[in-house]
C-alpha atoms as a PDB file:
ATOM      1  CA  UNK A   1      16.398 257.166  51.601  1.00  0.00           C
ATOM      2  CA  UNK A   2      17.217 254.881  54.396  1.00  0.00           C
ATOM      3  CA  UNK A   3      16.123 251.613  55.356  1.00  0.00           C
ATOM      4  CA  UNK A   4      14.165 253.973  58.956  1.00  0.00           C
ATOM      5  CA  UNK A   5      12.337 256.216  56.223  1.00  0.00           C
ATOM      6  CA  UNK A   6      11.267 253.130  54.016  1.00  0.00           C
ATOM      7  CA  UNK A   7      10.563 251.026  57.496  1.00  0.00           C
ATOM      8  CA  UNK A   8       8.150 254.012  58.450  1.00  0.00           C
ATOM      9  CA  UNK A   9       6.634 254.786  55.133  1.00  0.00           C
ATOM     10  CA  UNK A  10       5.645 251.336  54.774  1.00  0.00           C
ATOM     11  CA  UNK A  11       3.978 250.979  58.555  1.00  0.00           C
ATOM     12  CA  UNK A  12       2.437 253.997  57.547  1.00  0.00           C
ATOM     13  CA  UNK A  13       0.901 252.767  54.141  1.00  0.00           C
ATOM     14  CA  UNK A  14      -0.311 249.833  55.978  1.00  0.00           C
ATOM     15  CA  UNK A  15      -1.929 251.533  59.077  1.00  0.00           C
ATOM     16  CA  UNK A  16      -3.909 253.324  55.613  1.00  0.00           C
ATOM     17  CA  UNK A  17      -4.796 250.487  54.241  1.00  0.00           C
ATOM     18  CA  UNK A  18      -6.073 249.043  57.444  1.00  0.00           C
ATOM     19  CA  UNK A  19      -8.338 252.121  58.535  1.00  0.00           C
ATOM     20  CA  UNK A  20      -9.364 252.109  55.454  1.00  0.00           C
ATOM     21  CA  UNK A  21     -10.651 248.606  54.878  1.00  0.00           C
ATOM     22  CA  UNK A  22     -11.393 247.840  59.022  1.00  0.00           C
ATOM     23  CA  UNK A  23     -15.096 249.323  58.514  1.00  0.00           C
ATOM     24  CA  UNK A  24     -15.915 247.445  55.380  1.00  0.00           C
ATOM     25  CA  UNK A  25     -14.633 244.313  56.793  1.00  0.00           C
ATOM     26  CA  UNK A  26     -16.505 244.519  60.175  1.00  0.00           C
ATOM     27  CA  UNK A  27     -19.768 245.086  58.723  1.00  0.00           C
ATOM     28  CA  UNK A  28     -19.354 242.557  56.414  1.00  0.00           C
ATOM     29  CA  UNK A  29     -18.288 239.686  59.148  1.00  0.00           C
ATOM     30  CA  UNK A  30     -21.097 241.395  60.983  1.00  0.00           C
ATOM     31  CA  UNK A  31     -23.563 240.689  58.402  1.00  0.00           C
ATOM     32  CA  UNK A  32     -22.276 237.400  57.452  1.00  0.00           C
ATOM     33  CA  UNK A  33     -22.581 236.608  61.316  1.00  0.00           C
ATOM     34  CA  UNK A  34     -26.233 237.408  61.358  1.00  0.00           C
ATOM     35  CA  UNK A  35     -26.985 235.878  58.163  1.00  0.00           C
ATOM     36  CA  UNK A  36     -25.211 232.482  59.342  1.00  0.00           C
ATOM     37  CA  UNK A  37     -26.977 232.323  62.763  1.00  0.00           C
ATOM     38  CA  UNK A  38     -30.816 233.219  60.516  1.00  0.00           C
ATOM     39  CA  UNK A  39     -29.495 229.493  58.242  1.00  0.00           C
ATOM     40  CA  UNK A  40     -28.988 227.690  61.734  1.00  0.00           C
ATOM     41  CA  UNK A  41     -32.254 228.519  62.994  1.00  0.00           C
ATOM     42  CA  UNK A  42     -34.252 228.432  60.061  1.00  0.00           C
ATOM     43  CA  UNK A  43     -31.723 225.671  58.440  1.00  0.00           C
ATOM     44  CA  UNK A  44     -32.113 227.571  55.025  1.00  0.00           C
ATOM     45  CA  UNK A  45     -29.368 226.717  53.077  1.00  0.00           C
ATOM     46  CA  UNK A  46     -28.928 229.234  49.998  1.00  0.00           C
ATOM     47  CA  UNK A  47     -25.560 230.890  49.134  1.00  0.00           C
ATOM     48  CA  UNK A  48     -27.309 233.614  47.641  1.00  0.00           C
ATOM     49  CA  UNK A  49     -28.954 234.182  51.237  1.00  0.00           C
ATOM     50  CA  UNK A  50     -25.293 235.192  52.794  1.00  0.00           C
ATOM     51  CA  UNK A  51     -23.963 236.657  49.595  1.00  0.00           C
ATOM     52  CA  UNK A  52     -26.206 239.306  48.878  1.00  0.00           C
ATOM     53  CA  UNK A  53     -26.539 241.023  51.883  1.00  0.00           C
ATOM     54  CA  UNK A  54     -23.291 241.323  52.412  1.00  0.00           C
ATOM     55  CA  UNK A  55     -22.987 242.962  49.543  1.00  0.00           C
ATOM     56  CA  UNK A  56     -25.901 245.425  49.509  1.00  0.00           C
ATOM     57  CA  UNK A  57     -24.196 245.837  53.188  1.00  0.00           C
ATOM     58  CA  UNK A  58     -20.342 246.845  51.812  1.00  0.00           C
ATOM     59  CA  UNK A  59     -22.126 248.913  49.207  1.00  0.00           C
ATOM     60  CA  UNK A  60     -23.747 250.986  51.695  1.00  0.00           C
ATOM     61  CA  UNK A  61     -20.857 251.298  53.695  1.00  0.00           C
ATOM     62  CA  UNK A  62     -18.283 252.536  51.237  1.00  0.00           C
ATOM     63  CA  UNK A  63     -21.376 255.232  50.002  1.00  0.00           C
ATOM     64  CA  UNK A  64     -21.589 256.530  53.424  1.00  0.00           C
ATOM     65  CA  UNK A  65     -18.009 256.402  55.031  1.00  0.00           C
ATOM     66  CA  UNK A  66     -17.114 257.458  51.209  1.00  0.00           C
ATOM     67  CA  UNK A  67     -15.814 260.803  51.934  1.00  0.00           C
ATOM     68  CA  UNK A  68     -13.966 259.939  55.113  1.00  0.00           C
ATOM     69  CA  UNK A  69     -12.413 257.390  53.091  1.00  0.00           C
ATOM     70  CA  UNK A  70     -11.362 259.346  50.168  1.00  0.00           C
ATOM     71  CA  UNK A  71     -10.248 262.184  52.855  1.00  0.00           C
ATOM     72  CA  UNK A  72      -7.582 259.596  55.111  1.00  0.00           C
ATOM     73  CA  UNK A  73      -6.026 259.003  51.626  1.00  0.00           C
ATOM     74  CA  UNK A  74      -6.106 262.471  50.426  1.00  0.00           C
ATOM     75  CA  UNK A  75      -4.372 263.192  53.590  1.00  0.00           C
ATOM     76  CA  UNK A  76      -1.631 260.395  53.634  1.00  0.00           C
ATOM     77  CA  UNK A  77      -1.231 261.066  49.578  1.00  0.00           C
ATOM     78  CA  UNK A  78      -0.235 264.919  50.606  1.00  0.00           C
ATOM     79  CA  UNK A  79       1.599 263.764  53.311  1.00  0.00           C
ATOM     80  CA  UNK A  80       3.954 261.906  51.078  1.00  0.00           C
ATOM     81  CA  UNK A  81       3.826 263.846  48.568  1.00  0.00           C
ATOM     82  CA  UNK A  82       4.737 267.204  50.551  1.00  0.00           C
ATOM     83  CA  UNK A  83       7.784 264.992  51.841  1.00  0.00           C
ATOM     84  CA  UNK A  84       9.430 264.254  49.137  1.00  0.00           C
ATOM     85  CA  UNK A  85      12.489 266.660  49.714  1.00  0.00           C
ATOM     86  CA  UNK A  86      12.700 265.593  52.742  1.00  0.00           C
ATOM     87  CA  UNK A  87      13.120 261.844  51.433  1.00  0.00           C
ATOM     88  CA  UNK A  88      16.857 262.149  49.832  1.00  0.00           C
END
């Protein structure tokens, strides 16, 4: 393996990672956005206010872009896997 190959396979690995996690994180900032600009105007201060909803709103997100999820790994694991020979 050369130091190309392992360059590649890591950029790779962390383009995953980031299409994977980019939705969950947006919707949580989102969330946490809306929740923090609801405390300024209504100067409710509860941490349970910005924590829960955020989470009820990550949980929803990972049930519904679930499958795509699971399928962009899938296809990166096969990817890697099916290269293997082609790796030494």
């Amino acid at each position: 393996m050369t130091a190309d190959l392992a360059l590649e396979l890591g950029a790779q690995m962390i383009w995953t990672a980031l299409k994977l996690a980019a939705p969950v994180l947006f919707i949580a900032m989102a969330v946490g956005l809306v929740i923090s600009i609801f405390q300024v105007i209504t100067q409710i201060q509860e941490i349970s206010l910005t924590f829960v909803p955020k989470m009820v709103a990550v949980a929803l997100t990972i049930i519904v872009l679930g499958p795509w999820m699971l399928s962009v790994v899938v296809q990166f694991s096969r990817g890697l896997i099916g290269n293997i020979p082609n790796y030494f």
